[in-house]
C-alpha atoms as a PDB file:
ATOM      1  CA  UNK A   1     150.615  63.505 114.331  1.00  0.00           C
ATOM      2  CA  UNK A   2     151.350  66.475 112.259  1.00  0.00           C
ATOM      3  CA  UNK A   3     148.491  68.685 110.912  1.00  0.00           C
ATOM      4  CA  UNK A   4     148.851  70.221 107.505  1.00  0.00           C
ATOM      5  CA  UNK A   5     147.078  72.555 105.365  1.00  0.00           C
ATOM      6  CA  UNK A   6     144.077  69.469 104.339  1.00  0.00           C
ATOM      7  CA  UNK A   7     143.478  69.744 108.189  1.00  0.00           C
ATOM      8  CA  UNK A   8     142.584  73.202 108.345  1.00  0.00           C
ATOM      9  CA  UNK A   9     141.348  74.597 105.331  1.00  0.00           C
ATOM     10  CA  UNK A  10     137.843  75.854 104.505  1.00  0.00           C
ATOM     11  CA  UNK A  11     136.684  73.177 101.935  1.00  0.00           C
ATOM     12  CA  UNK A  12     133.644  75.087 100.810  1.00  0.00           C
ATOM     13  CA  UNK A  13     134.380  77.576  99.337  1.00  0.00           C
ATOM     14  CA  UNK A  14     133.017  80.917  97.429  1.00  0.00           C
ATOM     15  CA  UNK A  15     134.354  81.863  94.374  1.00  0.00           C
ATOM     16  CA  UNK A  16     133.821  84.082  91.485  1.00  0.00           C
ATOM     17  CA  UNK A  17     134.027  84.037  88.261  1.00  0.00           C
ATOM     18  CA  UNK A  18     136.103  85.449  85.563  1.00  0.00           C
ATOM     19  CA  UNK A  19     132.997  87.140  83.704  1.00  0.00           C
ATOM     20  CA  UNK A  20     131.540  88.448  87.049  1.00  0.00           C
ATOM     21  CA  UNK A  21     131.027  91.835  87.393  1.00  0.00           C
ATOM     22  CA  UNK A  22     131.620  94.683  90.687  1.00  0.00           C
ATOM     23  CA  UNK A  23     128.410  93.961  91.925  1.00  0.00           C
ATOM     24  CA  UNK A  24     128.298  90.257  91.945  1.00  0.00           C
ATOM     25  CA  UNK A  25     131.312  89.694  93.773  1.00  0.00           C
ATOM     26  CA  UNK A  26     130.442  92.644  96.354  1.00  0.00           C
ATOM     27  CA  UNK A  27     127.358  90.746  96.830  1.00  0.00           C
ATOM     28  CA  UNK A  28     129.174  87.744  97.556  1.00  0.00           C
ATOM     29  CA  UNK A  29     131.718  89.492  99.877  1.00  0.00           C
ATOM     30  CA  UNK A  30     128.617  90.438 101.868  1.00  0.00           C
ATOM     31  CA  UNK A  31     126.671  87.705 102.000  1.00  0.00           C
ATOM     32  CA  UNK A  32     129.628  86.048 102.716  1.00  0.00           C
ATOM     33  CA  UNK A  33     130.989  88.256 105.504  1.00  0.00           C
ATOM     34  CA  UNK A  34     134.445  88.020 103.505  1.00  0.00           C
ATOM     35  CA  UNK A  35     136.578  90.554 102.365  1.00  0.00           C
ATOM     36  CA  UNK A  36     137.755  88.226  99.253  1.00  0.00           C
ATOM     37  CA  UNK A  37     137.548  85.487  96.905  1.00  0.00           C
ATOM     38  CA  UNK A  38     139.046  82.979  94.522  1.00  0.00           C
ATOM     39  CA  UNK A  39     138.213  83.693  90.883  1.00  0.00           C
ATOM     40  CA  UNK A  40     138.086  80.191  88.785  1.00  0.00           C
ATOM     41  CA  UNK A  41     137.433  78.874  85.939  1.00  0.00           C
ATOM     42  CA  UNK A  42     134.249  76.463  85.166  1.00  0.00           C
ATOM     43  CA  UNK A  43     136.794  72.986  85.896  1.00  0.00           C
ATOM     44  CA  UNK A  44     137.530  74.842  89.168  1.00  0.00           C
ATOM     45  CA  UNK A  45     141.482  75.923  87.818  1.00  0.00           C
ATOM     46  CA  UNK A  46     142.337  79.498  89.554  1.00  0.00           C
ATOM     47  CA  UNK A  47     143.017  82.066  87.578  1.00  0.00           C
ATOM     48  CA  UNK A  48     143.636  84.528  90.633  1.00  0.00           C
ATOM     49  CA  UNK A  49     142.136  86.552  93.821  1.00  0.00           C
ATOM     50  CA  UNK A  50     140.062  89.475  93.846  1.00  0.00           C
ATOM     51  CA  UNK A  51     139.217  91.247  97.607  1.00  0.00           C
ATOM     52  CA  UNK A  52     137.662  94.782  98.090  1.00  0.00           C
ATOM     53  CA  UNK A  53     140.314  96.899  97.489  1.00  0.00           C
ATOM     54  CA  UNK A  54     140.553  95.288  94.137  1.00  0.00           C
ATOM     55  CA  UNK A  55     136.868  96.401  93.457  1.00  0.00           C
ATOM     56  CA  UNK A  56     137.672  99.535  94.879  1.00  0.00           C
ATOM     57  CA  UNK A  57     140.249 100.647  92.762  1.00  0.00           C
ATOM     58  CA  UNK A  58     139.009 102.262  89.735  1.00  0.00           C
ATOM     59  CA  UNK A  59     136.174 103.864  92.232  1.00  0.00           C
ATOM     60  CA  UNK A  60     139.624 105.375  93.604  1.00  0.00           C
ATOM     61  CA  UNK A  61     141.765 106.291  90.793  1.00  0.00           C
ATOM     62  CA  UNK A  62     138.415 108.320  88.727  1.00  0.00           C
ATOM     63  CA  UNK A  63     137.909 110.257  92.033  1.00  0.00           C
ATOM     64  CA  UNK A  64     141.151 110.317  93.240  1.00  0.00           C
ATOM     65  CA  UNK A  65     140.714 109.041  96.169  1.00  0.00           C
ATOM     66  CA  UNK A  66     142.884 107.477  98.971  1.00  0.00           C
ATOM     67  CA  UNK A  67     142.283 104.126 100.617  1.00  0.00           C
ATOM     68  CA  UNK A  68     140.768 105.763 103.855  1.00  0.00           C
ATOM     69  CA  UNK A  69     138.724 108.018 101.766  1.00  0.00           C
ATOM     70  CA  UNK A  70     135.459 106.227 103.627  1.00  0.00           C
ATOM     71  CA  UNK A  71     136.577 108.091 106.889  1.00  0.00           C
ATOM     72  CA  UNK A  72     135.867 111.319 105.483  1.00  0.00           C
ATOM     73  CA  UNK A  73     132.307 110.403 104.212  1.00  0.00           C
ATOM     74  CA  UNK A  74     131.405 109.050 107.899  1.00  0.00           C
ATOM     75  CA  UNK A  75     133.218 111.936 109.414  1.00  0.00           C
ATOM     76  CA  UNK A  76     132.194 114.871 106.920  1.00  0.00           C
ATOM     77  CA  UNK A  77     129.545 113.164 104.740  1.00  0.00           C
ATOM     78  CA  UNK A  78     129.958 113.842 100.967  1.00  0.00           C
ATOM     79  CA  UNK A  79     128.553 113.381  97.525  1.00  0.00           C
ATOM     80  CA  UNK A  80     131.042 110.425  97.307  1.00  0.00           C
ATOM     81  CA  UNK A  81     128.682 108.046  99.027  1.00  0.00           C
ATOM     82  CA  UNK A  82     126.323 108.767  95.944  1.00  0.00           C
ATOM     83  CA  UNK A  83     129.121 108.247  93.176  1.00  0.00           C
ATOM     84  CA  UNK A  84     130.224 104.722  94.913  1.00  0.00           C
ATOM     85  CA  UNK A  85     126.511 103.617  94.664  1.00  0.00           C
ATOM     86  CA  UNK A  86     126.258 104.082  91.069  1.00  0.00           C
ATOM     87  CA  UNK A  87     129.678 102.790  90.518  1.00  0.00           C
ATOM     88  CA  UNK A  88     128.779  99.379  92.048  1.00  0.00           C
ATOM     89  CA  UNK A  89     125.250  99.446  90.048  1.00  0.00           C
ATOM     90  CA  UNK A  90     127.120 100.484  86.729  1.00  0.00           C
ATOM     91  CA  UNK A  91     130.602  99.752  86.598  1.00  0.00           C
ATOM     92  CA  UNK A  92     131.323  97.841  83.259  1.00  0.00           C
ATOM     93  CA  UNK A  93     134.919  96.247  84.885  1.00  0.00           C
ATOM     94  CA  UNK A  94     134.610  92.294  84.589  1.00  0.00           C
ATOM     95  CA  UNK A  95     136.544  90.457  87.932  1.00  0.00           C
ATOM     96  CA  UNK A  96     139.613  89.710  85.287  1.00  0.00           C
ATOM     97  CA  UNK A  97     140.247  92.782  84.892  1.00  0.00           C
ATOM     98  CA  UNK A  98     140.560  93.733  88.312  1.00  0.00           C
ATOM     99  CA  UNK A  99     141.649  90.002  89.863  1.00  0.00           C
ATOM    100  CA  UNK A 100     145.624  90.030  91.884  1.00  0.00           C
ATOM    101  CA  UNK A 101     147.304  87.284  89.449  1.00  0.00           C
ATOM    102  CA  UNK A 102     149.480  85.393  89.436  1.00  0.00           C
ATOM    103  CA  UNK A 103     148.017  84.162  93.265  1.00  0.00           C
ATOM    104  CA  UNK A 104     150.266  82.657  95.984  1.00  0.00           C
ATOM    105  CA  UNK A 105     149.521  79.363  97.017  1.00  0.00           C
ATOM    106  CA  UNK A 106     149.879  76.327  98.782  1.00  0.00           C
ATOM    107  CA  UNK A 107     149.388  72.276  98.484  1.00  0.00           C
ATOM    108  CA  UNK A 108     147.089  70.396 101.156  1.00  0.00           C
ATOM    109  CA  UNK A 109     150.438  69.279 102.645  1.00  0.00           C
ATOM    110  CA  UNK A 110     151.925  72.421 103.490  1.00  0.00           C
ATOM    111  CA  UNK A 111     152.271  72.867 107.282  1.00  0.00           C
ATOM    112  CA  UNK A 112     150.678  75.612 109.042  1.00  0.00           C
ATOM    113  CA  UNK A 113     154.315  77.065 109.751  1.00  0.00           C
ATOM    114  CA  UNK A 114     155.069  77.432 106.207  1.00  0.00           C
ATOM    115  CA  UNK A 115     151.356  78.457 106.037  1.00  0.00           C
ATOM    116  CA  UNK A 116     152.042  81.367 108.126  1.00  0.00           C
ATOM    117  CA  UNK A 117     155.245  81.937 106.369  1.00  0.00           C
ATOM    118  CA  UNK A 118     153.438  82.501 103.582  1.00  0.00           C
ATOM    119  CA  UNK A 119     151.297  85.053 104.491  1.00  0.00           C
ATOM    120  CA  UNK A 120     153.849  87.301 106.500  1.00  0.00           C
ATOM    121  CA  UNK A 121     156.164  87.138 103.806  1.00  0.00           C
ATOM    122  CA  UNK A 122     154.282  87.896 101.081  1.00  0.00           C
ATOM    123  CA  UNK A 123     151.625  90.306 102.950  1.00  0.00           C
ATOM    124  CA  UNK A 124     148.425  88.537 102.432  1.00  0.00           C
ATOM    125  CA  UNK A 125     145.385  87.145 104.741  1.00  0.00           C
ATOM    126  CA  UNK A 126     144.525  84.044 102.969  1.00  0.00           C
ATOM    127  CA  UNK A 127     146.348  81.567 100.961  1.00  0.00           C
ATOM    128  CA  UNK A 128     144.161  79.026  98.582  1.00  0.00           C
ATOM    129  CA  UNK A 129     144.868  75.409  98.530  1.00  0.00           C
ATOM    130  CA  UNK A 130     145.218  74.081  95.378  1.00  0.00           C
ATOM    131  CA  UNK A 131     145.950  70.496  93.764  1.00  0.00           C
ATOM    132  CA  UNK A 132     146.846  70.046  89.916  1.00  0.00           C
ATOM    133  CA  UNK A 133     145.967  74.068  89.472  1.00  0.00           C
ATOM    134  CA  UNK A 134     142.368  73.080  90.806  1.00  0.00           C
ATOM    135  CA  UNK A 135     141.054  75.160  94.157  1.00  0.00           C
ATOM    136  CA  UNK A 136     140.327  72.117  96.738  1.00  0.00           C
ATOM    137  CA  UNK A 137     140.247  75.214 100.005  1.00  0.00           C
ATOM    138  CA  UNK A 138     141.314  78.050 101.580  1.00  0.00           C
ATOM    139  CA  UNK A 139     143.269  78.803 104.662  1.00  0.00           C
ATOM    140  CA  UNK A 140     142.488  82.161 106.147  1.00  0.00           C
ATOM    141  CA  UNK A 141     144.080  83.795 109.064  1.00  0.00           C
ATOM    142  CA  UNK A 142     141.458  82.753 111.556  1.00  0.00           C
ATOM    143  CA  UNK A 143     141.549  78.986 110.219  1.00  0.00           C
ATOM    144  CA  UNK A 144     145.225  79.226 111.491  1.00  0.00           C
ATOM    145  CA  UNK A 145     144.793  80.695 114.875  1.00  0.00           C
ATOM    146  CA  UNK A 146     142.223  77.835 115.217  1.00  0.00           C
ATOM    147  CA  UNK A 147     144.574  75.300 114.446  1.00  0.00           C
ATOM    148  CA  UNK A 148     146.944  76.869 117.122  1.00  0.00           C
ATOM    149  CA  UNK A 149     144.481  77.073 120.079  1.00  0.00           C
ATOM    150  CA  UNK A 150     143.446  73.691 119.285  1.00  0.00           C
ATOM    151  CA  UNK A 151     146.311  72.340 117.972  1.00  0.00           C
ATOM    152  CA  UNK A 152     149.019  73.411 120.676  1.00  0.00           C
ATOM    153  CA  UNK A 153     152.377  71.963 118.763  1.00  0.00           C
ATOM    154  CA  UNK A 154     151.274  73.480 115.712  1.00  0.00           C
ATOM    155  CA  UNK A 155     154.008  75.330 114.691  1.00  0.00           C
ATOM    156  CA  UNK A 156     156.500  73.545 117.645  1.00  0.00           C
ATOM    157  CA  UNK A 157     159.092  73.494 114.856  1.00  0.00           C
ATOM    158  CA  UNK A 158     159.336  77.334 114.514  1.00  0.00           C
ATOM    159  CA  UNK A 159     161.001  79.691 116.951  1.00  0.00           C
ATOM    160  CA  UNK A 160     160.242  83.521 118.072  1.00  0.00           C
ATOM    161  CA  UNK A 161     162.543  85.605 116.655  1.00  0.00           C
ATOM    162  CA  UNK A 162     161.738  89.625 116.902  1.00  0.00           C
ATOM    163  CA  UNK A 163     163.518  91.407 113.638  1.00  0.00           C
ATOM    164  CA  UNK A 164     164.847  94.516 113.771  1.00  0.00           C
ATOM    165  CA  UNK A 165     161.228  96.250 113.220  1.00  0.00           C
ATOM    166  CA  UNK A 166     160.134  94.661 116.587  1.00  0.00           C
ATOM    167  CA  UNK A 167     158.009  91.973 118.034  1.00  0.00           C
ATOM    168  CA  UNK A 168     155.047  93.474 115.991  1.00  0.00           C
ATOM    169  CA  UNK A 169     156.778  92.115 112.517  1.00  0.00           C
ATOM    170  CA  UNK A 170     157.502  88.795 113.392  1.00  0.00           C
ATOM    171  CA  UNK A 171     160.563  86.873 111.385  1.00  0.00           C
ATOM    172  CA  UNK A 172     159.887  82.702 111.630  1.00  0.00           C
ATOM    173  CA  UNK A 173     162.820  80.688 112.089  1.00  0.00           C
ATOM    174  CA  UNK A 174     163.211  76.982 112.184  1.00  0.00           C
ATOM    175  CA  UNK A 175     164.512  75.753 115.160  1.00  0.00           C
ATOM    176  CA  UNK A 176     168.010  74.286 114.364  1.00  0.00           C
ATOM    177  CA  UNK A 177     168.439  76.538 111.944  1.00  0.00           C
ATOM    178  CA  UNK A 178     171.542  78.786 112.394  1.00  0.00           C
END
């Protein structure tokens, strides 16, 4: 029997709300051991996705900062370490302003092929589930790989088909398909 995305999925799970602030949500993303959530509304519609880097990046732009800029405070040690504390303790930004919409998703009937299609294509590491606009799960990276060692024909219908970029970049092809 086919599995599909209802199979897999994380049912429970975190979110944030629209009115939350830095340090909620980095809270959650720790307590959580996630690196982001779902932002919804009070009926449970989702109004987008916020993950680190999206918490990150007016710490980044007022410093002027790079996305590695963390190596340099581990390797060198810096004042910066300071200025991010008091940005998560102070910072005034509200998770809609800094939220990815609109978000990429999928219905509890999409197959963990066009699951995985998903998230190559469009360069992300989680795609929510969602049924009438309402979040009803999540299916993360790891929640696929589970389906495949457990799940052996998981993705039987796609074939391997190395791009020009290499086996690293995978490009999904259905079999059949010409």
């Amino acid at each position: 029997m086919p599995i599909n995305a209802a199979d897999i999925m994380t049912r429970r799970v975190v979110t944030a709300r629209p009115d939350g602030t830095v340090a909620e949500v980095a809270k959650l993303l720790s307590d959580h051991d996630i690196s982001a959530i779902p932002v919804c509304a009070d009926d449970g519609t989702l109004l987008g996705m916020i993950n680190e880097s999206d918490l990150m990046r007016p710490f980044w732009q007022a410093h002027s900062l790079h996305h590695d800029w963390w190596l340099g405070v581990l390797c060198f040690g810096s004042d910066v370490a300071q200025s991010l504390a008091d940005y998560i303790d102070h910072d005034r930004h509200r998770v809609r302003d800094l939220m990815t919409c609109p978000v990429i998703t999928a219905s509890e009937t999409t197959t963990p092929g066009e699951i995985a299609d998903l998230l190559l294509r469009h360069h992300i590491k989680r795609l929510p589930i969602v049924r009438d606009g309402k979040l009803v799960g999540i299916v993360s990276r790891a929640d696929l790989i589970c389906a495949l060692a457990l799940r052996h024909d998981a993705f039987d219908h796609l074939e391997w088909q190395p791009n020009r970029c290499g086996s690293d970049n995978p490009t999904t092809v259905s079999r059949g398909a010409g």
